[in-house]
PDB file of N, CA and C in Angstrom:
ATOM      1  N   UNK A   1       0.847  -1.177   0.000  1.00  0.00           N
ATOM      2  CA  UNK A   1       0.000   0.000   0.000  1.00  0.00           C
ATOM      3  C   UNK A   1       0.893   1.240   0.000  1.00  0.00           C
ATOM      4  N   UNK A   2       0.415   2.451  -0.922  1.00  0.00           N
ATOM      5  CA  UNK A   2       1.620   3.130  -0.907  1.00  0.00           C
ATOM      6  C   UNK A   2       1.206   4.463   0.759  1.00  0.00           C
ATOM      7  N   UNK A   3       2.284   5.096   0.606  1.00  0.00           N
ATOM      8  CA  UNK A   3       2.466   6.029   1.508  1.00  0.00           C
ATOM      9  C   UNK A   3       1.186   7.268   1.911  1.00  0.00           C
ATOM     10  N   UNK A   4       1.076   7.552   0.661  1.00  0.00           N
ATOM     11  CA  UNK A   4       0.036   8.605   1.062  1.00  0.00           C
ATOM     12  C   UNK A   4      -1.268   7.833   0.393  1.00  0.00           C
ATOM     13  N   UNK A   5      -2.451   7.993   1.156  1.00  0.00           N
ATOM     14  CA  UNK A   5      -3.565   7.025   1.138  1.00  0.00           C
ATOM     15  C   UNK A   5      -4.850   8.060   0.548  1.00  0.00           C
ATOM     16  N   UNK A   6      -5.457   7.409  -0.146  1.00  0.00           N
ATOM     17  CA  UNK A   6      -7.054   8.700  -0.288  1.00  0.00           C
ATOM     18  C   UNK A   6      -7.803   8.322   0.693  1.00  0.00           C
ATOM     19  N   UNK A   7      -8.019   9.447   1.044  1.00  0.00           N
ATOM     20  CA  UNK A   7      -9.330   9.753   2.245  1.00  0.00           C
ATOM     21  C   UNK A   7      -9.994   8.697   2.457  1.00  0.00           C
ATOM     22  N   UNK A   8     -11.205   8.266   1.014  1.00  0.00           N
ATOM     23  CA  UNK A   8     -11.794   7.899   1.267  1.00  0.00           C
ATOM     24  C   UNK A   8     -11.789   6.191   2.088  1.00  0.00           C
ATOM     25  N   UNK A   9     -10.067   5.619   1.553  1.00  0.00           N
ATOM     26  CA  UNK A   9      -9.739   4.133   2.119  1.00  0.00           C
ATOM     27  C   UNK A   9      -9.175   4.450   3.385  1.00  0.00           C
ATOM     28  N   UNK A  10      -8.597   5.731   4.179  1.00  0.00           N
ATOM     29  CA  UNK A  10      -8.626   5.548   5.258  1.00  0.00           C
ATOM     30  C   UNK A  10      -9.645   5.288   5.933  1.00  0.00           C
ATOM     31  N   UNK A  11     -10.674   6.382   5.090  1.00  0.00           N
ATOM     32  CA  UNK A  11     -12.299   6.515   6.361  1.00  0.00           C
ATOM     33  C   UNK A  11     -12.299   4.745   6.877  1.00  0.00           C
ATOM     34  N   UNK A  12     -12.202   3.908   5.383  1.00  0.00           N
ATOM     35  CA  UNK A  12     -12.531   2.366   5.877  1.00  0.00           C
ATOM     36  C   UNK A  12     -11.593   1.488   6.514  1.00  0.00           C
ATOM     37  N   UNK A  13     -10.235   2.131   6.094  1.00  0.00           N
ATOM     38  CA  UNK A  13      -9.509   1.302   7.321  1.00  0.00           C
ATOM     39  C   UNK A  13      -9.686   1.460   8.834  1.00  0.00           C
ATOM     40  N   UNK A  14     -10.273   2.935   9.118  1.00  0.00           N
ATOM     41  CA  UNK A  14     -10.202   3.682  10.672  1.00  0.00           C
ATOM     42  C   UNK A  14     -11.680   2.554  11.326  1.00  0.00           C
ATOM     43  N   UNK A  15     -12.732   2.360  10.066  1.00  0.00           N
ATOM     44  CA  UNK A  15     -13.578   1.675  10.386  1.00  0.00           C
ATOM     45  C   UNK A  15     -13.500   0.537  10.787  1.00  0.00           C
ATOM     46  N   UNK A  16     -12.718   0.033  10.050  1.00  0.00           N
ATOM     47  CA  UNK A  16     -12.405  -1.870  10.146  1.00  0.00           C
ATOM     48  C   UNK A  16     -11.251  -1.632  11.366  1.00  0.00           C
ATOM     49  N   UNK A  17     -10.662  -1.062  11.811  1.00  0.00           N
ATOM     50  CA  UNK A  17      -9.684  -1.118  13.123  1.00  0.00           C
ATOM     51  C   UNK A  17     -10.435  -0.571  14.395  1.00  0.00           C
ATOM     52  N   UNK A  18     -11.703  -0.341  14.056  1.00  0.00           N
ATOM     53  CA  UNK A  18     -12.713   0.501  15.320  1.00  0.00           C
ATOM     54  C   UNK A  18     -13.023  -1.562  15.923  1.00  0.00           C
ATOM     55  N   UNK A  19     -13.594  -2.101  14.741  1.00  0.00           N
ATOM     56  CA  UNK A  19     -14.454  -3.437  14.544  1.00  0.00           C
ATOM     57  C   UNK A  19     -13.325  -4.341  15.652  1.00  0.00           C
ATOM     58  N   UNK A  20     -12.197  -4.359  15.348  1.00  0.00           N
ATOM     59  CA  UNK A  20     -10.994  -5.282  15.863  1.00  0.00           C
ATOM     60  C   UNK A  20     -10.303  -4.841  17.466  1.00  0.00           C
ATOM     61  N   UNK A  21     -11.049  -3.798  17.928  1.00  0.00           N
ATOM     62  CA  UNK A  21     -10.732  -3.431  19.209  1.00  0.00           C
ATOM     63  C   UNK A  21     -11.797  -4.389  20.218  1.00  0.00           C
ATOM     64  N   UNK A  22     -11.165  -4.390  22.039  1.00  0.00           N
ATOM     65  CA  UNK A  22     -11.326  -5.344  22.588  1.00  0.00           C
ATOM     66  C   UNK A  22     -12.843  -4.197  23.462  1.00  0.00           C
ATOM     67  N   UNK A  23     -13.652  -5.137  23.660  1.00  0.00           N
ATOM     68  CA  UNK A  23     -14.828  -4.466  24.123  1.00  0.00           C
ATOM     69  C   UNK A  23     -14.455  -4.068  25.189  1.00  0.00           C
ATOM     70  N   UNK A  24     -15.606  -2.874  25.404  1.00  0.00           N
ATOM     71  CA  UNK A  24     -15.745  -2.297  26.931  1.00  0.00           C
ATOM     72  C   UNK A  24     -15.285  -3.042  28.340  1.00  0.00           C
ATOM     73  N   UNK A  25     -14.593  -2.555  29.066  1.00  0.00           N
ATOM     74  CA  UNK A  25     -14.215  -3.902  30.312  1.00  0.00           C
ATOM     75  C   UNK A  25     -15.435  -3.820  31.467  1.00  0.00           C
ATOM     76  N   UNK A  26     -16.875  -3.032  30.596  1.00  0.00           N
ATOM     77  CA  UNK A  26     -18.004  -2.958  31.587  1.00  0.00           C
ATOM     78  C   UNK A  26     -18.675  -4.155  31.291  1.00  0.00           C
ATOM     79  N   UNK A  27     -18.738  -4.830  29.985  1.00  0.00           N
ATOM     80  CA  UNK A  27     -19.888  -5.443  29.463  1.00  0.00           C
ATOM     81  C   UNK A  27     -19.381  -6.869  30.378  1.00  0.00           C
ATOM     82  N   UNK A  28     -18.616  -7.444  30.431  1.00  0.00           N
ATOM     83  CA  UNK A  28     -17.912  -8.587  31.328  1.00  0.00           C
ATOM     84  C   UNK A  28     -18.878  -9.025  32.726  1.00  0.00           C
ATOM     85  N   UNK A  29     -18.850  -7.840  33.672  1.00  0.00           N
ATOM     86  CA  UNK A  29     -19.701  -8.423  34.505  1.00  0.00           C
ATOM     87  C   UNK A  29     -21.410  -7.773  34.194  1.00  0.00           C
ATOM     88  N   UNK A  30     -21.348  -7.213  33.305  1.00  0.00           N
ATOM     89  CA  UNK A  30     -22.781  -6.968  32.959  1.00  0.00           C
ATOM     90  C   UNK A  30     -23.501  -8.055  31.958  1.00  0.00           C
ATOM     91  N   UNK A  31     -22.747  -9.229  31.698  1.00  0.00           N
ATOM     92  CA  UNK A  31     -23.271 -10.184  30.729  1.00  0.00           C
ATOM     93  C   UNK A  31     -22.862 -11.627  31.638  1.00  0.00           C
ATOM     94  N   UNK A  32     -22.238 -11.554  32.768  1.00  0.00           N
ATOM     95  CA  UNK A  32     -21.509 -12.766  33.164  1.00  0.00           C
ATOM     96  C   UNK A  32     -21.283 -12.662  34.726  1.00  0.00           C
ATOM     97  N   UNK A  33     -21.806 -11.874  35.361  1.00  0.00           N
ATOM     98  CA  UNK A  33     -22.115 -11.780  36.947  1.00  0.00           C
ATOM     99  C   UNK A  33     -20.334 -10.925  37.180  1.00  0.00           C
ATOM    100  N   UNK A  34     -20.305 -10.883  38.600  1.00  0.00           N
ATOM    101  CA  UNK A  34     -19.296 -10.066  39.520  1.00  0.00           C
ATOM    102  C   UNK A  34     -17.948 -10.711  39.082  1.00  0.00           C
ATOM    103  N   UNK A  35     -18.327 -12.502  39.244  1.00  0.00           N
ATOM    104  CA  UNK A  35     -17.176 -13.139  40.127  1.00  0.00           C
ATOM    105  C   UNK A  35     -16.601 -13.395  38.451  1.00  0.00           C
ATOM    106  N   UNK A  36     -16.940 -13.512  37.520  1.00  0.00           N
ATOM    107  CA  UNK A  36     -16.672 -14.226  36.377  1.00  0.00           C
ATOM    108  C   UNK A  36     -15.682 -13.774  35.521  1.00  0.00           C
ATOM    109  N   UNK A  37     -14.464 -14.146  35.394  1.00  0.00           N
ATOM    110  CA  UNK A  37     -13.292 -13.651  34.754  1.00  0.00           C
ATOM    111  C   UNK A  37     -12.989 -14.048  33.118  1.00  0.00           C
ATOM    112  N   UNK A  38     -13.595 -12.810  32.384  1.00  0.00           N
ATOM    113  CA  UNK A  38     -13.562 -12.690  30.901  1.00  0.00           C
ATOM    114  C   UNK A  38     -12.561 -12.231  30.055  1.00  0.00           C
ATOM    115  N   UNK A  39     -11.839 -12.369  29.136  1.00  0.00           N
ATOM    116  CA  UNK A  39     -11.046 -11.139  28.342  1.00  0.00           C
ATOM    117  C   UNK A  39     -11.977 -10.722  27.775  1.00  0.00           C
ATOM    118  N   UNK A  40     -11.900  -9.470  27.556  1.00  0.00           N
ATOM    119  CA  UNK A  40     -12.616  -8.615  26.854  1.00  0.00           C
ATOM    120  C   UNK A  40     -12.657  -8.834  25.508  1.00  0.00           C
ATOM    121  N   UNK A  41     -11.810  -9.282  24.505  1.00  0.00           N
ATOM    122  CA  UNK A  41     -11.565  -9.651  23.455  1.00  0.00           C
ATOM    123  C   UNK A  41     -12.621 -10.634  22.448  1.00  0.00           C
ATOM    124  N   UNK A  42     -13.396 -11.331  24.015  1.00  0.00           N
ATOM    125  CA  UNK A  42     -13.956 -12.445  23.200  1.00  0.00           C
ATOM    126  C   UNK A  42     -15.526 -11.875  23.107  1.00  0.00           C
ATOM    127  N   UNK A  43     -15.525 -10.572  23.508  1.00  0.00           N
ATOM    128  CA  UNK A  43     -17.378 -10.253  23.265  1.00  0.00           C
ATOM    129  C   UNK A  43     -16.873  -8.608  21.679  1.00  0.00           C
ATOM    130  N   UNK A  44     -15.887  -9.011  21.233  1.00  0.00           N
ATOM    131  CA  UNK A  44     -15.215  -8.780  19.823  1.00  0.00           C
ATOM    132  C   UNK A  44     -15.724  -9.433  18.859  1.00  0.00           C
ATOM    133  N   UNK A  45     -17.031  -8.454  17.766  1.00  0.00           N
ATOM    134  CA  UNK A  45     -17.415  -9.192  17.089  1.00  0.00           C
ATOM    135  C   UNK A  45     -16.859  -9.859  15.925  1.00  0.00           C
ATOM    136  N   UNK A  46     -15.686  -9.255  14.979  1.00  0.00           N
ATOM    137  CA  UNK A  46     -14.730  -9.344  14.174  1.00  0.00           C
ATOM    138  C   UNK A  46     -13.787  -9.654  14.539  1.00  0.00           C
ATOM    139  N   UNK A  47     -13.350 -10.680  14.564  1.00  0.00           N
ATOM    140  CA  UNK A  47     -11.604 -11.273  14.951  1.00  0.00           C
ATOM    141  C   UNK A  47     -10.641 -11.045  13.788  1.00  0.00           C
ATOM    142  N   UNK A  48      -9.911 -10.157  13.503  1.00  0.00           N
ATOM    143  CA  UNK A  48      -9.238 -10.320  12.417  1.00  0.00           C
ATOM    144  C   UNK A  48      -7.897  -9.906  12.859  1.00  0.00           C
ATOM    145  N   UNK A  49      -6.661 -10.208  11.541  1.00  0.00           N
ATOM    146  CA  UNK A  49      -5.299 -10.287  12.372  1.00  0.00           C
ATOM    147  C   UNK A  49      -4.907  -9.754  11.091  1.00  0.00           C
ATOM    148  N   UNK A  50      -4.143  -8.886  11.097  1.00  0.00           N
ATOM    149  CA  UNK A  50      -3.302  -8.084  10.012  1.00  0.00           C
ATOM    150  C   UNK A  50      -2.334  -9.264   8.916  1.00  0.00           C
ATOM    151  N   UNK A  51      -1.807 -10.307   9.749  1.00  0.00           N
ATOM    152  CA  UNK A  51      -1.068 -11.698   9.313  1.00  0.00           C
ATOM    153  C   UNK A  51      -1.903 -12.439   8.763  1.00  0.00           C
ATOM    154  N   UNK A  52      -2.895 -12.898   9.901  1.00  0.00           N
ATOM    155  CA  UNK A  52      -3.828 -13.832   8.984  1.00  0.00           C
ATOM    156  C   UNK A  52      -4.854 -13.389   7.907  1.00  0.00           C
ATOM    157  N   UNK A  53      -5.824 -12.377   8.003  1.00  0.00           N
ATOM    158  CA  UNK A  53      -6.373 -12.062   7.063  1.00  0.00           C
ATOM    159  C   UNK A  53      -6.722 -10.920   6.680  1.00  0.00           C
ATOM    160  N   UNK A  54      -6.781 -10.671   5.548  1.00  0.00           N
ATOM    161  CA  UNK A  54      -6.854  -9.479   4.507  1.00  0.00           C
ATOM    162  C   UNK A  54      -7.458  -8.633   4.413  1.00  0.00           C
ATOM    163  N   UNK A  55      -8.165  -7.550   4.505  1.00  0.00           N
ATOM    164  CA  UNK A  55      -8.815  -6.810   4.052  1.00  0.00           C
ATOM    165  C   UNK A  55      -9.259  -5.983   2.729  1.00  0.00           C
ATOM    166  N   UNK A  56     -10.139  -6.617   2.306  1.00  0.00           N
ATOM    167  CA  UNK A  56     -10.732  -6.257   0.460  1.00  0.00           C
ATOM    168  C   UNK A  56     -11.192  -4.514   0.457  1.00  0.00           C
ATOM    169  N   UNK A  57     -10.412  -4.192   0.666  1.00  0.00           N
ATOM    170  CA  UNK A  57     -10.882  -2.769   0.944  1.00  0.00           C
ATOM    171  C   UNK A  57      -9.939  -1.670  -0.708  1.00  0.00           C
TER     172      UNK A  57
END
């Protein structure tokens, strides 16, 4: 990808890297009681990995 990017494929990369962040560390005991020890990662609806897969953008 070169250096300087058009607008408009950042707007969708900023989008697709919003998708790949680890959820709120509220929703954990608000979906799974006090005592219950979650990563946040896994209530992440998009799992994606820069290595493993691609983005068609």
């Amino acid at each position: 990808m070169s250096i300087h990017k058009h607008p408009a494929r950042k707007k969708r990369l900023i989008k697709r890297m919003r998708q790949t962040r680890w959820a709120p560390f509220w929703t954990i005991p608000k979906a799974y009681g006090k005592g219950r020890r979650i990563h946040p990662g896994r209530h992440t609806r998009i799992k994606r990995n820069w290595r493993r897969s691609k983005l068609k953008v």
